[in-house]
N, C-alpha and C. Protein backbone atom coordinates (compact mmCIF):
# COMPACT_ATOMS: atom_id res chain seq x y z
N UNK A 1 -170.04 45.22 -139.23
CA UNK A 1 -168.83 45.69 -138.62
C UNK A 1 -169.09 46.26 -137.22
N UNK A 2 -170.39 47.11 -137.38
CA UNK A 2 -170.68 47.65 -135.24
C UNK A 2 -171.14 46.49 -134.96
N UNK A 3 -171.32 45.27 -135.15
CA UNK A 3 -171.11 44.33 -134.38
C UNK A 3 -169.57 43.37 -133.67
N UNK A 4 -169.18 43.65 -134.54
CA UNK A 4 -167.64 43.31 -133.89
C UNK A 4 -167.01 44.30 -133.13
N UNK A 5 -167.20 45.51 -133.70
CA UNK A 5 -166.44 46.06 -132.39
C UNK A 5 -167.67 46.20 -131.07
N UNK A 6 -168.81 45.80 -131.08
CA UNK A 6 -169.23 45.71 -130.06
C UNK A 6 -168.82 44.45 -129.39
N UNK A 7 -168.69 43.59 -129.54
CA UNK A 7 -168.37 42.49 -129.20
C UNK A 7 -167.23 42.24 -128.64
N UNK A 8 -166.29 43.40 -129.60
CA UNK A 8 -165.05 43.23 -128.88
C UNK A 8 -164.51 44.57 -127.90
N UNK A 9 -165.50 45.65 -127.50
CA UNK A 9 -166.00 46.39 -126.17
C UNK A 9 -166.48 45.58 -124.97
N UNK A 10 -167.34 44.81 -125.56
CA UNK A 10 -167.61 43.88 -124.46
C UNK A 10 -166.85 42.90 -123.84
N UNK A 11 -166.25 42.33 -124.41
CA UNK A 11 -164.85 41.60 -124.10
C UNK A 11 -163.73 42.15 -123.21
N UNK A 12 -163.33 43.34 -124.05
CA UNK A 12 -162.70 44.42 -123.30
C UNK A 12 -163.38 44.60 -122.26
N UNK A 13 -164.20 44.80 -121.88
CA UNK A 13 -164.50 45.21 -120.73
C UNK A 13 -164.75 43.91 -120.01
N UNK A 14 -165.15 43.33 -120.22
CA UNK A 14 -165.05 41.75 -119.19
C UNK A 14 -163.47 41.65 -118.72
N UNK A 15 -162.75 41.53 -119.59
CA UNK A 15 -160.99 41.48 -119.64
C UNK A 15 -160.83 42.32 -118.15
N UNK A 16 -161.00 43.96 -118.84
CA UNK A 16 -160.98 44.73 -117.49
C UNK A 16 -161.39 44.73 -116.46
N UNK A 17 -162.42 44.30 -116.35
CA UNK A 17 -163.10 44.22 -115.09
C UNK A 17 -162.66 43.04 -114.29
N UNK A 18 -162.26 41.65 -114.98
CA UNK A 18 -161.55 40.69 -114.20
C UNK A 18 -160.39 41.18 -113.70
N UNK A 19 -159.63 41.80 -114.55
CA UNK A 19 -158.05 42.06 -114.51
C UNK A 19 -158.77 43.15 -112.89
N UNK A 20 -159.16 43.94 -112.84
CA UNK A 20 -159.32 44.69 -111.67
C UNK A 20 -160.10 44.26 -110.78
N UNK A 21 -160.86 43.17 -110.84
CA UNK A 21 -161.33 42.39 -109.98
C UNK A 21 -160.23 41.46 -108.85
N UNK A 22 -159.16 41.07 -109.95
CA UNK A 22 -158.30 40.33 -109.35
C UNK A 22 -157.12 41.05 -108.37
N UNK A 23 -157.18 42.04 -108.84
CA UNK A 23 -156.06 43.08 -108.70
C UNK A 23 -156.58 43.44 -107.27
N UNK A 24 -157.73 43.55 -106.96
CA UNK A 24 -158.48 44.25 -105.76
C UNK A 24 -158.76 43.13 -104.72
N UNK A 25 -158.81 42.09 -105.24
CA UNK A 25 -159.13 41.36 -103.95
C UNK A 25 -157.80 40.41 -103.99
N UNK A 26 -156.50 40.73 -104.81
CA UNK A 26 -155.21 40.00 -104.50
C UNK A 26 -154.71 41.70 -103.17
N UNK A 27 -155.13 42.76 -103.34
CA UNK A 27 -154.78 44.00 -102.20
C UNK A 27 -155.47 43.16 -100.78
N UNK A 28 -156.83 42.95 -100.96
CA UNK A 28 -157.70 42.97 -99.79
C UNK A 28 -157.01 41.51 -99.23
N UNK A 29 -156.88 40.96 -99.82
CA UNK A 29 -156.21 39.20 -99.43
C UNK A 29 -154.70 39.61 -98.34
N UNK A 30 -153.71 40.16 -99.18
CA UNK A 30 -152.50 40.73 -98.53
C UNK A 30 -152.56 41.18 -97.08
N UNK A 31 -153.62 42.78 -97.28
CA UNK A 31 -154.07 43.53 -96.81
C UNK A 31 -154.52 42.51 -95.00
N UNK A 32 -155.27 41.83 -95.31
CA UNK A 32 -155.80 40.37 -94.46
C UNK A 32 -154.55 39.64 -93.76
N UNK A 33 -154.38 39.12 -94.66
CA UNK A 33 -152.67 38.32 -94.39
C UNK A 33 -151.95 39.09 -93.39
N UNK A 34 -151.57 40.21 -93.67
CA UNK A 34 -150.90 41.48 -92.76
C UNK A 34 -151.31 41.54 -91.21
N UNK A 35 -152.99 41.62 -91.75
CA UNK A 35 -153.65 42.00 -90.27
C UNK A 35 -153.36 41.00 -89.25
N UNK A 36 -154.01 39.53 -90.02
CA UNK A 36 -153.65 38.47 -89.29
C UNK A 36 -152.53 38.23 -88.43
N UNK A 37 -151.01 38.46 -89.32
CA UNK A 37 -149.87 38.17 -88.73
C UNK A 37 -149.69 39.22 -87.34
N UNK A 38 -150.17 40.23 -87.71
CA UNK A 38 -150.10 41.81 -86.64
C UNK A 38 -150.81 41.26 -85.49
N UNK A 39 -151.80 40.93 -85.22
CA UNK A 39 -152.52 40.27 -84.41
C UNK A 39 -152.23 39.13 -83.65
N UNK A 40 -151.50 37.98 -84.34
CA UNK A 40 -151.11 37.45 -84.00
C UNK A 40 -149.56 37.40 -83.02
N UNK A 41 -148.46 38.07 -83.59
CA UNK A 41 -147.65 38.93 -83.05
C UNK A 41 -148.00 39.65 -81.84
N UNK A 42 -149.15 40.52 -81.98
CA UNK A 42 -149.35 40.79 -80.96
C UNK A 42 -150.16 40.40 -79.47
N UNK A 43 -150.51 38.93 -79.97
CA UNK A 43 -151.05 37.72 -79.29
C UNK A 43 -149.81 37.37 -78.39
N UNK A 44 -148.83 37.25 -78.84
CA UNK A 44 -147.45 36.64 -78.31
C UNK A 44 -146.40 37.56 -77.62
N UNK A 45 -146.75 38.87 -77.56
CA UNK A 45 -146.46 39.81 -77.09
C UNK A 45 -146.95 39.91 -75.43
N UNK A 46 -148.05 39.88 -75.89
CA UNK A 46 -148.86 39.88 -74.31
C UNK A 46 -148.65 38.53 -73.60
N UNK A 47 -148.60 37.55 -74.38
CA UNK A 47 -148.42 36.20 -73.48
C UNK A 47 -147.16 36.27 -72.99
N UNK A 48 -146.07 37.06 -73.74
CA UNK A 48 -144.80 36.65 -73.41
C UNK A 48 -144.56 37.73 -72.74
N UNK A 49 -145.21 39.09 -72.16
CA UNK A 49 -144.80 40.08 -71.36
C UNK A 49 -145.62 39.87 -70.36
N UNK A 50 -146.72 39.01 -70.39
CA UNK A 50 -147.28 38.58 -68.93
C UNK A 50 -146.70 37.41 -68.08
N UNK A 51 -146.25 36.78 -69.27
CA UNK A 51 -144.82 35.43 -68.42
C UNK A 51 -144.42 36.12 -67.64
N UNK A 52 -143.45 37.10 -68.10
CA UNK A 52 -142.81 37.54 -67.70
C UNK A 52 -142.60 38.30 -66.18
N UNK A 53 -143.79 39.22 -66.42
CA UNK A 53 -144.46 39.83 -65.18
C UNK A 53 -144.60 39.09 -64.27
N UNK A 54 -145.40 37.58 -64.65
CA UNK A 54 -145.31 37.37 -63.21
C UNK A 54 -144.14 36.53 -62.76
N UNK A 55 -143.46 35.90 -63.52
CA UNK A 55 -142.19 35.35 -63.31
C UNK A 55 -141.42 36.07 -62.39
N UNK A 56 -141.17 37.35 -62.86
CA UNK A 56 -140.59 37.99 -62.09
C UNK A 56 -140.79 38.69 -60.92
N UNK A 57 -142.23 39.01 -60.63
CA UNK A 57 -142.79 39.07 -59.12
C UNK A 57 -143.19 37.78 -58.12
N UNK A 58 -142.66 36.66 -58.97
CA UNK A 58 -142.89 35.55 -58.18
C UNK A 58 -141.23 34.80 -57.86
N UNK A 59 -140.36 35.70 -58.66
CA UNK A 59 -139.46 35.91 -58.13
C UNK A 59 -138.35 36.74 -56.72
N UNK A 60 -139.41 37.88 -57.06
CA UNK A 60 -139.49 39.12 -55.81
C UNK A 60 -139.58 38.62 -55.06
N UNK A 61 -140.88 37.85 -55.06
CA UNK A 61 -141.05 37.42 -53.63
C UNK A 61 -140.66 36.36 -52.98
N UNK A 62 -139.92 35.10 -53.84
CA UNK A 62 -138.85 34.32 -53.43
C UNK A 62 -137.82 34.85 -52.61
N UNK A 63 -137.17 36.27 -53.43
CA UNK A 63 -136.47 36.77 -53.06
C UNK A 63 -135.80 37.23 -51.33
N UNK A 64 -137.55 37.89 -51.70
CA UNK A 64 -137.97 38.31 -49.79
C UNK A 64 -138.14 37.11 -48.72
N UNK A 65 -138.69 36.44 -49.65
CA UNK A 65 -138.71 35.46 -48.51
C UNK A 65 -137.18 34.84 -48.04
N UNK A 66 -136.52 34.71 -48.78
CA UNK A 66 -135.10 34.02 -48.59
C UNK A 66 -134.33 35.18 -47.93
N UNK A 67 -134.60 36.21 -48.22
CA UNK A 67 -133.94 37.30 -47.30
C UNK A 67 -134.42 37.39 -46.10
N UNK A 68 -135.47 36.94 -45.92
CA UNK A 68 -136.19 37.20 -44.28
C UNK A 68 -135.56 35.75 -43.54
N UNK A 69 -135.35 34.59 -44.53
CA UNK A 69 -134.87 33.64 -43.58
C UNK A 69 -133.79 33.17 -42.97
N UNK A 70 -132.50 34.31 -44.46
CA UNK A 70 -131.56 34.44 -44.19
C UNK A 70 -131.16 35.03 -42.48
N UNK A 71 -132.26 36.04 -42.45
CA UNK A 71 -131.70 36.61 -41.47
C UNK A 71 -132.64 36.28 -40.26
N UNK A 72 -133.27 35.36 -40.08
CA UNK A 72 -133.76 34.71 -38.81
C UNK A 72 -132.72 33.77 -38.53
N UNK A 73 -132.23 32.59 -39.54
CA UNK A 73 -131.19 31.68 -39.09
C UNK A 73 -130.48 31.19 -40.47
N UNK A 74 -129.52 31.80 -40.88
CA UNK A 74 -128.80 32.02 -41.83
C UNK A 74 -127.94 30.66 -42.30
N UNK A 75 -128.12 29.33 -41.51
CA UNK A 75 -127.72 27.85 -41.68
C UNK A 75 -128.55 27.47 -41.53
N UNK A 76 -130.08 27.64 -41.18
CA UNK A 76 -131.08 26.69 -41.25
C UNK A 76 -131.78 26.36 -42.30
N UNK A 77 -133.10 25.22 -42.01
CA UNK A 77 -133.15 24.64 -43.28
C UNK A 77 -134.12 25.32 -43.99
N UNK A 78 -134.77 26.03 -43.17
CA UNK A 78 -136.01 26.82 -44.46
C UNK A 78 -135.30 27.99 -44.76
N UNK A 79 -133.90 28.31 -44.23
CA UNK A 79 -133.00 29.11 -45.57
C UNK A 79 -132.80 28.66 -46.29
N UNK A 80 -132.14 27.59 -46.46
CA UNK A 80 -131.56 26.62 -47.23
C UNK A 80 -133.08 26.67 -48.71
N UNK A 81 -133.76 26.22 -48.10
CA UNK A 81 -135.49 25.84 -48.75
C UNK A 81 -135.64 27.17 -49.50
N UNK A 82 -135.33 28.72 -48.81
CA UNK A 82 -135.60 29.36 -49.21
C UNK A 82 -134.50 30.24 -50.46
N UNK A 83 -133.66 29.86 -50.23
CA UNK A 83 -132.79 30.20 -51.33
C UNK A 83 -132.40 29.02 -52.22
N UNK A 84 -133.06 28.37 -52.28
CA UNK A 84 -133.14 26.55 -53.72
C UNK A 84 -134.10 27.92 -54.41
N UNK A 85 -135.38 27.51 -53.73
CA UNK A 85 -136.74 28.00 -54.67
C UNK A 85 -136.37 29.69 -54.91
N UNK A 86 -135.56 30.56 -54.06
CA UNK A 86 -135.09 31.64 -54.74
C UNK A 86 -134.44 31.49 -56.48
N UNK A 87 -133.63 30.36 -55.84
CA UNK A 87 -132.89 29.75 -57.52
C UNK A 87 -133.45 29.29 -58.79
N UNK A 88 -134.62 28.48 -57.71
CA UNK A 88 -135.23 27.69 -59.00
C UNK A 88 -136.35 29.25 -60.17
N UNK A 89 -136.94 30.11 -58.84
CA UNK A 89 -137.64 31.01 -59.54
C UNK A 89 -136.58 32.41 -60.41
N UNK A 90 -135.16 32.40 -59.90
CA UNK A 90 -134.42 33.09 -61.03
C UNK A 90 -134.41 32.32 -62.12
N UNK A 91 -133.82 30.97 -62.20
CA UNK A 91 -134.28 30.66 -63.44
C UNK A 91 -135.64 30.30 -64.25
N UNK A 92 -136.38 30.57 -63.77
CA UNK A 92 -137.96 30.67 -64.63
C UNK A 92 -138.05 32.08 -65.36
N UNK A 93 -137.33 33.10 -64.07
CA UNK A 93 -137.68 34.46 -64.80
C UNK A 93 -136.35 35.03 -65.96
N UNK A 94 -135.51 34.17 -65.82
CA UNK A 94 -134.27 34.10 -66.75
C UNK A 94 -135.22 33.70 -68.61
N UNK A 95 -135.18 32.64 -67.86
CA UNK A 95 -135.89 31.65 -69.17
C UNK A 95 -137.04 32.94 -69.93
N UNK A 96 -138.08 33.68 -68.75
CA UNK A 96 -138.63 34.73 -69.39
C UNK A 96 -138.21 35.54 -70.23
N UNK A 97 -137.01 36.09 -69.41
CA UNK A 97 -136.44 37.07 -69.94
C UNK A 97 -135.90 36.75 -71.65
N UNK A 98 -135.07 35.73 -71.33
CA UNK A 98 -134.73 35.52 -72.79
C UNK A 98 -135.71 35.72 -73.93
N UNK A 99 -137.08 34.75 -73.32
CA UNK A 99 -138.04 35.10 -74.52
C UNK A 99 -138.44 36.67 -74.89
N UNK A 100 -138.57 37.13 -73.51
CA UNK A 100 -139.04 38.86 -74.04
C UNK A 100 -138.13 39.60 -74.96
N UNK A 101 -136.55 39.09 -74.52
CA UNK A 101 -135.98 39.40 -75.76
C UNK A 101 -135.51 39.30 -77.04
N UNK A 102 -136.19 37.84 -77.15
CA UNK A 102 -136.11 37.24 -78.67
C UNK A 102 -137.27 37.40 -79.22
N UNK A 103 -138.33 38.50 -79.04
CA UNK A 103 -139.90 38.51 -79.67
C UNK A 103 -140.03 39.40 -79.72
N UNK A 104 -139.31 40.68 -78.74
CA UNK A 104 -139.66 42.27 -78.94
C UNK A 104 -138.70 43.14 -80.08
N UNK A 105 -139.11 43.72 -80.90
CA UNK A 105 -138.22 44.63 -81.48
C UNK A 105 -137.65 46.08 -80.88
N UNK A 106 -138.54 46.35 -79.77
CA UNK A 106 -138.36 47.49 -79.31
C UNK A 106 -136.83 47.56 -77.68
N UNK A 107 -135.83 48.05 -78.10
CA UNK A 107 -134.89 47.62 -76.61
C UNK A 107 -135.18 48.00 -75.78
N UNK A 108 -136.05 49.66 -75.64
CA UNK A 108 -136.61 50.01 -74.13
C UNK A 108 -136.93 48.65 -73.55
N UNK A 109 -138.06 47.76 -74.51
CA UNK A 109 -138.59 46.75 -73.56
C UNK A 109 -137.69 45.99 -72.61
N UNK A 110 -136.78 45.56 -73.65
CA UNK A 110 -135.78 44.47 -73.27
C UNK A 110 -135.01 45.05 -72.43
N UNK A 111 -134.56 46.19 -72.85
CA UNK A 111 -133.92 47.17 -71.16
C UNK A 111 -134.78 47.06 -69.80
N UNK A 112 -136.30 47.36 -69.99
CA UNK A 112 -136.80 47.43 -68.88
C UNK A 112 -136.95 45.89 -68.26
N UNK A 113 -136.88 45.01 -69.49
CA UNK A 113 -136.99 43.69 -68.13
C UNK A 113 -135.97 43.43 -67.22
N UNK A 114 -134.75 43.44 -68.51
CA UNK A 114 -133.64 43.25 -67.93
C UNK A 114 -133.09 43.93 -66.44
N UNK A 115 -133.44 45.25 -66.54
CA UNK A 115 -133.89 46.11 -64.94
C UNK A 115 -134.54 45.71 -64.07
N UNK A 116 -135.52 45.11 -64.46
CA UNK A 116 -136.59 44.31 -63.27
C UNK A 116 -135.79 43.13 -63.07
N UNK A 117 -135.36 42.42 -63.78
CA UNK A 117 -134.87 41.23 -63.62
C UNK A 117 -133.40 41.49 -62.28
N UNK A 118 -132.58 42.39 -62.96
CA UNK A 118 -131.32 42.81 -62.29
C UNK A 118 -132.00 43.87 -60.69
N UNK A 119 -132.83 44.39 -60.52
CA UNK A 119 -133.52 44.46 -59.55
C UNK A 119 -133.90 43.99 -58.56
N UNK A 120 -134.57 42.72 -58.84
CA UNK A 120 -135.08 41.53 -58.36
C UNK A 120 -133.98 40.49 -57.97
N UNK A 121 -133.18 40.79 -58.41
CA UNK A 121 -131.86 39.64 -58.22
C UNK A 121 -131.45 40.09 -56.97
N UNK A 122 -130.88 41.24 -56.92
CA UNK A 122 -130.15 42.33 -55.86
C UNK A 122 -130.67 42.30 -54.50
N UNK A 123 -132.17 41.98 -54.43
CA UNK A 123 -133.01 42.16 -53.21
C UNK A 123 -132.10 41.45 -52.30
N UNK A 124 -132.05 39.78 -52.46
CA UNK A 124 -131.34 39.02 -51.10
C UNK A 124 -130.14 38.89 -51.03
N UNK A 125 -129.76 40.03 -51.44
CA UNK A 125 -128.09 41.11 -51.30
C UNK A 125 -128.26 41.61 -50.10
N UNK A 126 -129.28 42.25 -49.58
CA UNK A 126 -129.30 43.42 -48.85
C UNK A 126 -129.06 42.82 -47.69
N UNK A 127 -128.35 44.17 -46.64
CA UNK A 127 -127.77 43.77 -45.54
C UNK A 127 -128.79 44.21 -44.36
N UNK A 128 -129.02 45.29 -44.00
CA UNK A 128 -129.88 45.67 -42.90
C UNK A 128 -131.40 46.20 -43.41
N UNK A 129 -132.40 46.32 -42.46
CA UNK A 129 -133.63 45.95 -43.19
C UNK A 129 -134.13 46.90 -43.99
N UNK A 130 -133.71 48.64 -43.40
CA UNK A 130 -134.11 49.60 -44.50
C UNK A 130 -133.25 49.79 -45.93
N UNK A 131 -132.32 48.59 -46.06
CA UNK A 131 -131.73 48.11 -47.41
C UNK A 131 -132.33 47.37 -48.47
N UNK A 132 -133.41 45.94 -47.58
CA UNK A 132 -133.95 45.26 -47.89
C UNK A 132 -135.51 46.09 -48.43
N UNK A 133 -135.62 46.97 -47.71
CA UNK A 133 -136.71 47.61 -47.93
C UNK A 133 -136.54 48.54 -49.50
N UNK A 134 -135.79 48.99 -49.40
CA UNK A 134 -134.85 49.76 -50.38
C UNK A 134 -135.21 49.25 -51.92
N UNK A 135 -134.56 47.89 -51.84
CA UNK A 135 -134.25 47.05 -53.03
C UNK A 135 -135.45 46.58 -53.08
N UNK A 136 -136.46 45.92 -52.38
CA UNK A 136 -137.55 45.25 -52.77
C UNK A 136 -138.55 46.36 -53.22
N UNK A 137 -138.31 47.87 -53.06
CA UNK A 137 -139.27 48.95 -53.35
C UNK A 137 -138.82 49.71 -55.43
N UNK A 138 -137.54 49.19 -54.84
CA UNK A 138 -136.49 49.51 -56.02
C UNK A 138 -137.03 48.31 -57.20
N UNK A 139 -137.15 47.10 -56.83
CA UNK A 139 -137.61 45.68 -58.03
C UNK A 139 -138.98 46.24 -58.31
N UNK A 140 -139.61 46.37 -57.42
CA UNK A 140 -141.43 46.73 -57.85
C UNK A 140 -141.38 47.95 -58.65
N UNK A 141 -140.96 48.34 -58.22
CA UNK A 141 -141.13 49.69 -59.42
C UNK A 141 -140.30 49.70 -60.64
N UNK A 142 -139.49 48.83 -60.67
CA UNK A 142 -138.98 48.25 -61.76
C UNK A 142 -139.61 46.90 -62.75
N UNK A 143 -140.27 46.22 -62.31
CA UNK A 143 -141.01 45.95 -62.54
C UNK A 143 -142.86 46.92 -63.26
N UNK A 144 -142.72 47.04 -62.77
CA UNK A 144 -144.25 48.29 -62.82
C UNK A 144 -143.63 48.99 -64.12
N UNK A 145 -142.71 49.63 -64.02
CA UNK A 145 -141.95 50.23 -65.41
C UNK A 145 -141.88 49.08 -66.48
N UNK A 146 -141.64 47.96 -66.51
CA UNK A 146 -141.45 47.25 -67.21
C UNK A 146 -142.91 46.96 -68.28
N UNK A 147 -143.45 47.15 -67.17
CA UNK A 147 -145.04 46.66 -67.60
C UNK A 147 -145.52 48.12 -68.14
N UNK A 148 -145.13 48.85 -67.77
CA UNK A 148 -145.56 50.30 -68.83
C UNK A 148 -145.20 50.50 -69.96
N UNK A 149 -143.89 50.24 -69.99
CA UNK A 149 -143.28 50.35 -71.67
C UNK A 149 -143.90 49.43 -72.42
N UNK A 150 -143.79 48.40 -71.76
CA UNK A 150 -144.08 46.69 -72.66
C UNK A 150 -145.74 47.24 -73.09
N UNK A 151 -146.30 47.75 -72.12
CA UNK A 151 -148.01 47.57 -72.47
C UNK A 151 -148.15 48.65 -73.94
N UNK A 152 -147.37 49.44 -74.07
CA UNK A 152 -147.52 50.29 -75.14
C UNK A 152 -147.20 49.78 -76.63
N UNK A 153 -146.66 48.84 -76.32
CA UNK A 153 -146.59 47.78 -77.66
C UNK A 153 -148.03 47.06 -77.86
N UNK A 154 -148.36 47.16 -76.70
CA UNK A 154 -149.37 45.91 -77.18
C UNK A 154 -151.01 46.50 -77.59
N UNK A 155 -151.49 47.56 -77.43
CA UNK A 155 -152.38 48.75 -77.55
C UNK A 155 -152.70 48.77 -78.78
């Protein structure tokens, strides 16, 4: 008879030890899974807040430039040249924008692009040059903010 219930201690305990074997590395597996996705997420974070960044300072400076040519000769053709590629680079940093806000959960972010973005737009508005100066000092630092909030996600 102390052979059967040894036998069936031993069992029991094989039983247990699988059952918590499985139990521990179905946590550590999850646990993994989690990290992975977090990482990854936050892979796409940075790609899609560095689009962004520079989209939109390569917008700035479309900007300026089309404002400086505006006002050398306001019908000529490297205005003309310079406010197409003003256009073509709002919509690149548009197209950004959208993504920063279909990937971030946080709205500061999406507020702050949207600021840089609406910033950056405004520049080849401006009328006389300490206006122009104004607004293009006003986008960079809107910008720069953008990139502060956003970077705290990604840390």
């Amino acid at each position: 008879m102390e052979a059967i219930w040894t036998s069936v201690v031993a069992v029991g305990g094989t039983l247990l030890g699988s059952v918590i074997t499985h139990v521990f590395q179905r946590l550590a597996s999850r646990r993994n899974e989690e990290f992975t996705r977090a990482e990854a997420l936050r892979q796409e974070w940075i790609a899609t807040y560095t689009a962004f960044a520079a989209a939109v300072e390569d917008y700035r400076h479309g900007q300026a430039t089309r404002w400086y040519r505006k006002t050398e000769d306001a019908g000529g053709e490297s205005y003309k040249e310079a406010r197409d590629e003003a256009h073509r680079l709002r919509t690149v940093t548009r197209q950004a924008l959208y993504r920063v806000k279909l990937l971030t959960h946080d709205q500061s972010v999406a507020r702050a692009a949207e600021l840089a973005y609406q910033q950056t737009m405004e520049i080849s508005e401006a009328g006389e040059h300490s206006e122009y100066l104004s607004r293009a000092r006003g986008a960079r630092e809107a910008i720069e903010a953008f990139v502060s909030v956003a970077s705290r996600l990604v840390r």
